[in-house]
N, C-alpha and C. Protein backbone atom coordinates (compact mmCIF):
# COMPACT_ATOMS: atom_id res chain seq x y z
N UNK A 1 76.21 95.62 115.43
CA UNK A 1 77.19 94.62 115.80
C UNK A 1 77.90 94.12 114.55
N UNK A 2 79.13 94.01 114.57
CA UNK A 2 79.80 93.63 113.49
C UNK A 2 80.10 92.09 113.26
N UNK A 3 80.37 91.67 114.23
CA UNK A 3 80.30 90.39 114.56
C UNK A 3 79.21 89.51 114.21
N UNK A 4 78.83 88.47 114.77
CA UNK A 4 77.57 87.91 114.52
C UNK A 4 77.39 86.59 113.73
N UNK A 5 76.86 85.91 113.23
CA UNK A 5 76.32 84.33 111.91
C UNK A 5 77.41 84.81 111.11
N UNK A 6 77.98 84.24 111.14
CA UNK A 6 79.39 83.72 110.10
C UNK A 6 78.74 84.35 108.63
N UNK A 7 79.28 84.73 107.61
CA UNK A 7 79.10 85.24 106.55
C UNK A 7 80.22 84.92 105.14
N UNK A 8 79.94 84.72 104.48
CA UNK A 8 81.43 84.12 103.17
C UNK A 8 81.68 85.48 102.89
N UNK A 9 81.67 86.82 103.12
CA UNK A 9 82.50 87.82 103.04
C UNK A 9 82.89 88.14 104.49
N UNK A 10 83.36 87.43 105.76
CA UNK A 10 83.68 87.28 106.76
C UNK A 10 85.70 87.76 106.05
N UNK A 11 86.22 86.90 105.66
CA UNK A 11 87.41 87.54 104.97
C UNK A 11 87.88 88.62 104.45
N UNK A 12 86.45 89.14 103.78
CA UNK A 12 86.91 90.71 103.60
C UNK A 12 86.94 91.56 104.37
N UNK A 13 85.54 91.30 105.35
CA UNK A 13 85.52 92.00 106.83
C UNK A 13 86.57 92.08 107.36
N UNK A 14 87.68 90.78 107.83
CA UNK A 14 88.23 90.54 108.41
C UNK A 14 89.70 91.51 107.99
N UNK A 15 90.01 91.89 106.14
CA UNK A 15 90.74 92.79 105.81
C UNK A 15 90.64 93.76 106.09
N UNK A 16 89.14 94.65 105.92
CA UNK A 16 88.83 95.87 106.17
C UNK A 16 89.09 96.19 107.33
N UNK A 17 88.51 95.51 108.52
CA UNK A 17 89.00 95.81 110.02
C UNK A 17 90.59 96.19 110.16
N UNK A 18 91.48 95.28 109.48
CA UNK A 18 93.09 95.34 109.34
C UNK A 18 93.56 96.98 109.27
N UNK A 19 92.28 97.41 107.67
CA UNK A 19 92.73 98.84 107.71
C UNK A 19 92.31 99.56 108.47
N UNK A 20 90.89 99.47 109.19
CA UNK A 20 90.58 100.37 109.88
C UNK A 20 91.38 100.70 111.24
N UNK A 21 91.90 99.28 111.68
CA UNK A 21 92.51 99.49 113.40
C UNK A 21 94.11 100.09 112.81
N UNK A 22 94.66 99.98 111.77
CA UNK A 22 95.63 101.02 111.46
C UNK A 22 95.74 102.44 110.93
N UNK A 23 94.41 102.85 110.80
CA UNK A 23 93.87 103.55 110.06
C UNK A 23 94.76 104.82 110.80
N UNK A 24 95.81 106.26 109.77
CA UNK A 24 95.95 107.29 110.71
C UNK A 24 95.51 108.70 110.88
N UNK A 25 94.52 108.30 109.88
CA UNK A 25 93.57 109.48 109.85
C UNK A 25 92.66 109.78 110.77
N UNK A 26 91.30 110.76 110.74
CA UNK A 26 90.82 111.01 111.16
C UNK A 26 89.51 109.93 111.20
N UNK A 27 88.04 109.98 112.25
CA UNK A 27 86.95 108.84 112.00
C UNK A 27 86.85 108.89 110.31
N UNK A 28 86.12 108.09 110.23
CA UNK A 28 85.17 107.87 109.02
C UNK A 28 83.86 108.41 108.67
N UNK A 29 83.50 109.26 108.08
CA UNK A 29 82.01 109.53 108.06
C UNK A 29 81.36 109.02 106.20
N UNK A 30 80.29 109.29 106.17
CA UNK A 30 79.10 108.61 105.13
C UNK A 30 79.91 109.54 103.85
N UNK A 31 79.58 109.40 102.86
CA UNK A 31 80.10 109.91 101.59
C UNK A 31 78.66 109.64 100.53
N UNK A 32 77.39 109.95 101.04
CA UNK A 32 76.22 110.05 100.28
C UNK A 32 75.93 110.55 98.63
N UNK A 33 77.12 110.79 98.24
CA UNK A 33 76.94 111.40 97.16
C UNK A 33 77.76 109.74 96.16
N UNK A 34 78.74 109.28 96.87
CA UNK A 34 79.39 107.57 96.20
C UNK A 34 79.11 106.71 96.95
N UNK A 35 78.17 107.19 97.77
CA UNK A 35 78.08 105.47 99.04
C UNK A 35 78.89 104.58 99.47
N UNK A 36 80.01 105.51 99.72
CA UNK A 36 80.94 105.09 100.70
C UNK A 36 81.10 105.72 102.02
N UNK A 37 82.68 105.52 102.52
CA UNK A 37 82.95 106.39 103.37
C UNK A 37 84.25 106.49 103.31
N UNK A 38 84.25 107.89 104.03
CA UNK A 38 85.67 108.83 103.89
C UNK A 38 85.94 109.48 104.95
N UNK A 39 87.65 109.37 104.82
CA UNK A 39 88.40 110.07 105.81
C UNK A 39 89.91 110.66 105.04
N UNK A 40 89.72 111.83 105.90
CA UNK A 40 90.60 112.64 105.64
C UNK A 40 92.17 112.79 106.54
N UNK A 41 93.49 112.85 105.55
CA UNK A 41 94.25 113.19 106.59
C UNK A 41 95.43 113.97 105.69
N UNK A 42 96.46 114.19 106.68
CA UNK A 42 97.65 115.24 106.34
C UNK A 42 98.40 114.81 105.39
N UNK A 43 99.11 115.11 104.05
CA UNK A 43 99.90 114.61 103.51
C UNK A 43 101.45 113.94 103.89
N UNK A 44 101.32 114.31 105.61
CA UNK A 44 102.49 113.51 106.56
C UNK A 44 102.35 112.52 106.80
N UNK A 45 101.41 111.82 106.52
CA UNK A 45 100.62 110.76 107.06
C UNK A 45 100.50 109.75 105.73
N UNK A 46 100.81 110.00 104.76
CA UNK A 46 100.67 109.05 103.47
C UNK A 46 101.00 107.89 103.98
N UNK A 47 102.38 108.37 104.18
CA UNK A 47 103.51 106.62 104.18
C UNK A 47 102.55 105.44 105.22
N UNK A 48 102.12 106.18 105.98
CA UNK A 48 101.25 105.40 107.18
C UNK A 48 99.96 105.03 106.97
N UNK A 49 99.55 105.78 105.96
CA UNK A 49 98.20 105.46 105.68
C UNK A 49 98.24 104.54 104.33
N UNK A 50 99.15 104.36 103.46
CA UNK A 50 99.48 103.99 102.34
C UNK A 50 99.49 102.42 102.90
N UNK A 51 100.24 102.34 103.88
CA UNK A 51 100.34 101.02 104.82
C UNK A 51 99.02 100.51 104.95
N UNK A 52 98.20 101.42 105.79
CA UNK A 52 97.09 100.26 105.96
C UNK A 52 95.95 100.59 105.07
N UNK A 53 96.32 101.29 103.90
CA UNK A 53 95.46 100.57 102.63
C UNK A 53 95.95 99.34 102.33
N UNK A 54 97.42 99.17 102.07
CA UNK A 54 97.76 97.63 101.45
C UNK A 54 97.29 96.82 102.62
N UNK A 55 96.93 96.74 103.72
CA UNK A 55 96.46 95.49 104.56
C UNK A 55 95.40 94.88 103.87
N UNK A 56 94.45 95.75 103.34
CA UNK A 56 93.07 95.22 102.98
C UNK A 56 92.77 95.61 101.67
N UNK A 57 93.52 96.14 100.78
CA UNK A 57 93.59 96.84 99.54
C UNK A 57 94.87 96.40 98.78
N UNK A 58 95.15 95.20 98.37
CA UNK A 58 96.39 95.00 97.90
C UNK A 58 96.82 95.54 97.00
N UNK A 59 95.81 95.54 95.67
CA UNK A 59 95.51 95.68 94.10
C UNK A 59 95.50 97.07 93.97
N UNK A 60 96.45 97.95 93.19
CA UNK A 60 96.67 99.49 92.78
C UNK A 60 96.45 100.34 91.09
N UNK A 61 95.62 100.90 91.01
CA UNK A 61 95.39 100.75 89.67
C UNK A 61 95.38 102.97 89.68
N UNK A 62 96.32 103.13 88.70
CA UNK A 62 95.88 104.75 88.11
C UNK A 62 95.73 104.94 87.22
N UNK A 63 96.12 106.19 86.64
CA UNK A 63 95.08 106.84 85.52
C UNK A 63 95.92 105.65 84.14
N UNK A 64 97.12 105.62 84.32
CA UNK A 64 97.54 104.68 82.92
C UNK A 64 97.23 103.08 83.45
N UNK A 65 96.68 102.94 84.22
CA UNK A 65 97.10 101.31 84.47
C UNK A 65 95.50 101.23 84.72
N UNK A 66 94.43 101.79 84.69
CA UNK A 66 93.17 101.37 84.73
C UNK A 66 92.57 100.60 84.61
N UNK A 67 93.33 100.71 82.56
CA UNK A 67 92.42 99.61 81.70
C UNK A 67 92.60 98.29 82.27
N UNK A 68 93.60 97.81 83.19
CA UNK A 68 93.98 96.67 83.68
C UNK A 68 93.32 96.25 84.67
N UNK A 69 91.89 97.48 85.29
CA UNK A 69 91.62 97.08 86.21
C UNK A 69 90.37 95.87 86.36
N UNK A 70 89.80 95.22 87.25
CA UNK A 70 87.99 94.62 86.46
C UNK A 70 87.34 95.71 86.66
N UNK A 71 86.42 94.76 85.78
CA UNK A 71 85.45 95.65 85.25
C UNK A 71 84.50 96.43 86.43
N UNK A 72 84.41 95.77 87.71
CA UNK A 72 83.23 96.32 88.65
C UNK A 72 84.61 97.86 89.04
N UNK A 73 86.41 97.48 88.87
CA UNK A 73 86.78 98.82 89.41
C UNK A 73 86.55 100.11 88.43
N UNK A 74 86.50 99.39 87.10
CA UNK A 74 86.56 100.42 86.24
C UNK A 74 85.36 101.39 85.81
N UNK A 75 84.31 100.48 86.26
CA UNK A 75 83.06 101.36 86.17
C UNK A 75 82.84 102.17 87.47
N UNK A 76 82.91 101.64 89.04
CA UNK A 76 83.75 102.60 89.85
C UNK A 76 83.90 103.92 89.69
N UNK A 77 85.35 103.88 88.96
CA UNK A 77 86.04 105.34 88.52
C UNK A 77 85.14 105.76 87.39
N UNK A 78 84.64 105.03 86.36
CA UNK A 78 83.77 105.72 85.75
C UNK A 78 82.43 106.48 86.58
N UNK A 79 81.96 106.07 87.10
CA UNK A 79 80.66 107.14 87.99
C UNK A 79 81.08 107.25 89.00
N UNK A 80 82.71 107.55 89.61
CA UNK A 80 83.00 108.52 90.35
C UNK A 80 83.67 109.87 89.75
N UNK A 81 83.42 109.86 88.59
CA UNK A 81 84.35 111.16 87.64
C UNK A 81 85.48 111.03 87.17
N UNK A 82 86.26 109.28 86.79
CA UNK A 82 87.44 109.39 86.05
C UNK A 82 88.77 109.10 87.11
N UNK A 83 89.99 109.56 87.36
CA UNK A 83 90.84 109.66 87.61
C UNK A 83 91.95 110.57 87.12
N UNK A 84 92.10 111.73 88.19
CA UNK A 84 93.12 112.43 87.74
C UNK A 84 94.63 111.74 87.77
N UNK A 85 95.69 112.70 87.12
CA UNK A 85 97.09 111.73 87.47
C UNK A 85 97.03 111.82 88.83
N UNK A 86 97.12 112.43 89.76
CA UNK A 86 97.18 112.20 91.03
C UNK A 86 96.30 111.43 91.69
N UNK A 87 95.61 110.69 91.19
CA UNK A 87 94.28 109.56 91.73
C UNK A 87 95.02 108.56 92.03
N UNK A 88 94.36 107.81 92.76
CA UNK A 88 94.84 106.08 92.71
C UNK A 88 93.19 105.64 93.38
N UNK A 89 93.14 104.32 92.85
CA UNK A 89 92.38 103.42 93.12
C UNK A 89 92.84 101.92 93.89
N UNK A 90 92.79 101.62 94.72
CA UNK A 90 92.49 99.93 95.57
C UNK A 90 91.73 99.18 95.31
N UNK A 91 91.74 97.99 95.22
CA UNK A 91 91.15 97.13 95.41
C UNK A 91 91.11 95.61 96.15
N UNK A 92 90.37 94.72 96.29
CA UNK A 92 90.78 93.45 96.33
C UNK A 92 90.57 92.85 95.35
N UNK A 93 90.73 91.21 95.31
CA UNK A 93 89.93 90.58 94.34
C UNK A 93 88.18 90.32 94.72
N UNK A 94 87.54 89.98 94.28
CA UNK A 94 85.96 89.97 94.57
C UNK A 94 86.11 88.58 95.25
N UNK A 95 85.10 88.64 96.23
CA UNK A 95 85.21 87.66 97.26
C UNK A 95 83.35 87.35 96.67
N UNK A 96 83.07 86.20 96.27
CA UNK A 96 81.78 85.82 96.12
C UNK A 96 81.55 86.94 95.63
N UNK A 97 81.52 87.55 94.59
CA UNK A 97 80.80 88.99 93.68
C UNK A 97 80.99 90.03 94.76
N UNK A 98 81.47 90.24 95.55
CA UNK A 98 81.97 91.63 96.26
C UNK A 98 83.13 92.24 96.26
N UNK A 99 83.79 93.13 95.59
CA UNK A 99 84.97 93.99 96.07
C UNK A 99 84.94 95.29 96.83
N UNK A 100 86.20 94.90 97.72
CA UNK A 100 86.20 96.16 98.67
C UNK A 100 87.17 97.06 97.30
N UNK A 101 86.55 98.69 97.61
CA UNK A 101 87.54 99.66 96.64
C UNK A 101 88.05 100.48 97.83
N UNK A 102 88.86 101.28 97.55
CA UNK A 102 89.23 102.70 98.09
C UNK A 102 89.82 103.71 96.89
N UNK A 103 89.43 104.91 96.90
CA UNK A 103 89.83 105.81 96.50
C UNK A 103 90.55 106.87 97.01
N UNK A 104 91.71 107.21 96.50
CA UNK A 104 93.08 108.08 96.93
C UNK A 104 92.97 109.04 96.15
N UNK A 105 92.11 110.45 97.06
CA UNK A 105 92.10 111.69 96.34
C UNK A 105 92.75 112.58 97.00
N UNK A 106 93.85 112.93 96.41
CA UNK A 106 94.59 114.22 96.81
C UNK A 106 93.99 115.86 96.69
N UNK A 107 93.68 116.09 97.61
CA UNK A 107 93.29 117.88 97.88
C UNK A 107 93.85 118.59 97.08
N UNK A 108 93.94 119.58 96.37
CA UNK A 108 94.42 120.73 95.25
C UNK A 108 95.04 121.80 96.47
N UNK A 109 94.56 121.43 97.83
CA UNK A 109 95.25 122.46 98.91
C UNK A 109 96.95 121.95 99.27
N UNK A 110 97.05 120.83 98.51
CA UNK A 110 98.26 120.05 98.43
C UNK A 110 99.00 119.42 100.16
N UNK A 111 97.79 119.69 100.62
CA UNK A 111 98.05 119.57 102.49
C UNK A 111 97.45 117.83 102.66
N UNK A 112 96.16 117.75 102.23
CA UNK A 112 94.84 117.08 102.44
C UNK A 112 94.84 115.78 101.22
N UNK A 113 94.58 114.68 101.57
CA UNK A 113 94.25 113.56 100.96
C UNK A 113 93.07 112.74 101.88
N UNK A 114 92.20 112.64 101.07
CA UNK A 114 91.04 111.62 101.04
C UNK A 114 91.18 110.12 100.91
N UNK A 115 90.62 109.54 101.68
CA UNK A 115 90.71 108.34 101.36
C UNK A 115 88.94 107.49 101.37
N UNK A 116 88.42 107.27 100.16
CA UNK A 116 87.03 107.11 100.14
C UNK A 116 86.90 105.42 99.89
N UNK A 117 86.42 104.72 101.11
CA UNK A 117 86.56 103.32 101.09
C UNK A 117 84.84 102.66 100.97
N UNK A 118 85.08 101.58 100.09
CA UNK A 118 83.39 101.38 99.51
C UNK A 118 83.11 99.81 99.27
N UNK A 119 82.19 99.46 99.34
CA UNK A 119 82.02 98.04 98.89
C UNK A 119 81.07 97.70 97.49
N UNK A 120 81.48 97.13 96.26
CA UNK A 120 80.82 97.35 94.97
C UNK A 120 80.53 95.59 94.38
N UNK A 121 79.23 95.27 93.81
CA UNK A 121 78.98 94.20 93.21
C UNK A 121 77.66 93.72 94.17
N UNK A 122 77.64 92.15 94.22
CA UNK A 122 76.56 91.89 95.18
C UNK A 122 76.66 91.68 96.33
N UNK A 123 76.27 92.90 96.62
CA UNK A 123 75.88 92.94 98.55
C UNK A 123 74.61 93.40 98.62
N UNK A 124 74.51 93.41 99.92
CA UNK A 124 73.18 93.31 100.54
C UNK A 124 72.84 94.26 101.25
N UNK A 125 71.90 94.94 101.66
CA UNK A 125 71.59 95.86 102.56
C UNK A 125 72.32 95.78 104.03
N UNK A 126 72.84 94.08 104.71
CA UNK A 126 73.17 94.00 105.72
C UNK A 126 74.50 93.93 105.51
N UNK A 127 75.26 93.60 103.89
CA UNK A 127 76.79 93.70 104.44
C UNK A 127 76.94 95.27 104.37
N UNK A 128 76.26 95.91 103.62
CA UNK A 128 76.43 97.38 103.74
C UNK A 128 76.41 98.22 105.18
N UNK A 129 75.50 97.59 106.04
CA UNK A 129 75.24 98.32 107.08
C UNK A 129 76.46 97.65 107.74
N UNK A 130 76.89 95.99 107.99
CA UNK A 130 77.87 96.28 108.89
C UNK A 130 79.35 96.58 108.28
N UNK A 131 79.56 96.94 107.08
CA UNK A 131 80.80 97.72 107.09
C UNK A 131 80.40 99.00 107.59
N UNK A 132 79.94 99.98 107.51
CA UNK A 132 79.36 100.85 107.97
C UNK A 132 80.15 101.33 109.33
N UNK A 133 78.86 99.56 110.18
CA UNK A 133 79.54 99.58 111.49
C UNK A 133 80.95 99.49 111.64
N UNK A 134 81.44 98.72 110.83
CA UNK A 134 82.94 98.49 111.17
C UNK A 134 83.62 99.47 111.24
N UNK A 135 83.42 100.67 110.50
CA UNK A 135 83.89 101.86 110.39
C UNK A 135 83.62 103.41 111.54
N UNK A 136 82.78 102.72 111.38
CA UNK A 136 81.45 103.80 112.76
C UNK A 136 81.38 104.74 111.82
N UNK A 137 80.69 104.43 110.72
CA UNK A 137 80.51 105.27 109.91
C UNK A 137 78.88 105.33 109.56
N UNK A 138 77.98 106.59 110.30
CA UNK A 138 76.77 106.13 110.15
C UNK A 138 75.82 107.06 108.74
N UNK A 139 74.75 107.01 108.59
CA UNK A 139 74.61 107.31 107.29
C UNK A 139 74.38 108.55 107.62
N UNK A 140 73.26 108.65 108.22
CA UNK A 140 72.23 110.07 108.88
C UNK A 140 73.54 111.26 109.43
């Protein structure tokens, strides 16, 4: 249940949902290797999907504009492998020590872009599980 006892990252929830119900990709599944989750879609689909990253992802940071990012995004891209020029990174601001990220990885099949959405800083086993839910994104 996503819902439920009020929570002070209830606001971010409340962003993330923004992107997900615009979301024009495909579901969401687990990303076990960054502990997130990811979805894939057509490079026709940017402009639309670009959209509802900014609902809940205002903050845009790439390979030259990094250093500008905080520190919880920049270590992020550091133990996710860097940023190519074609990368981009999202963020929010940290809500009580939590930021939502997303990562914008473009396919080398030049068709396909990724979009790998994550929550980084202090959370909890239960905000983890219900973004998760919010996503229907399950681990197993």
């Amino acid at each position: 249940m996503v819902g439920g006892i009020g929570s002070s990252l209830d606001p971010l929830f409340a962003e993330l949902g923004r992107l997900q119900r615009a979301w024009p990709g495909g579901g969401w599944s687990w990303d076990s290797r960054l502990g997130c989750i990811a979805s894939s879609f057509n490079i026709e689909d940017q402009r639309e999907a670009r959209g509802a990253v900014g609902l809940a992802l205002p903050s845009e940071w790439n390979k030259l504009t990094l250093s500008a990012a905080p520190s919880l995004v920049r270590e992020l891209v550091e133990n996710a492998g860097g940023l190519r020029s074609d990368q981009l990174v999202f963020g929010t601001g940290p809500v009580v020590g939590v930021l939502a990220y997303g990562l914008w990885w473009p396919w080398n099949d030049e068709i396909t872009i990724s979009l790998r959405v994550g929550l980084v800083g202090r959370t909890t086993e239960r905000d983890q599980e219900r973004f998760r839910e919010l996503f229907g994104a399950s681990i197993g």
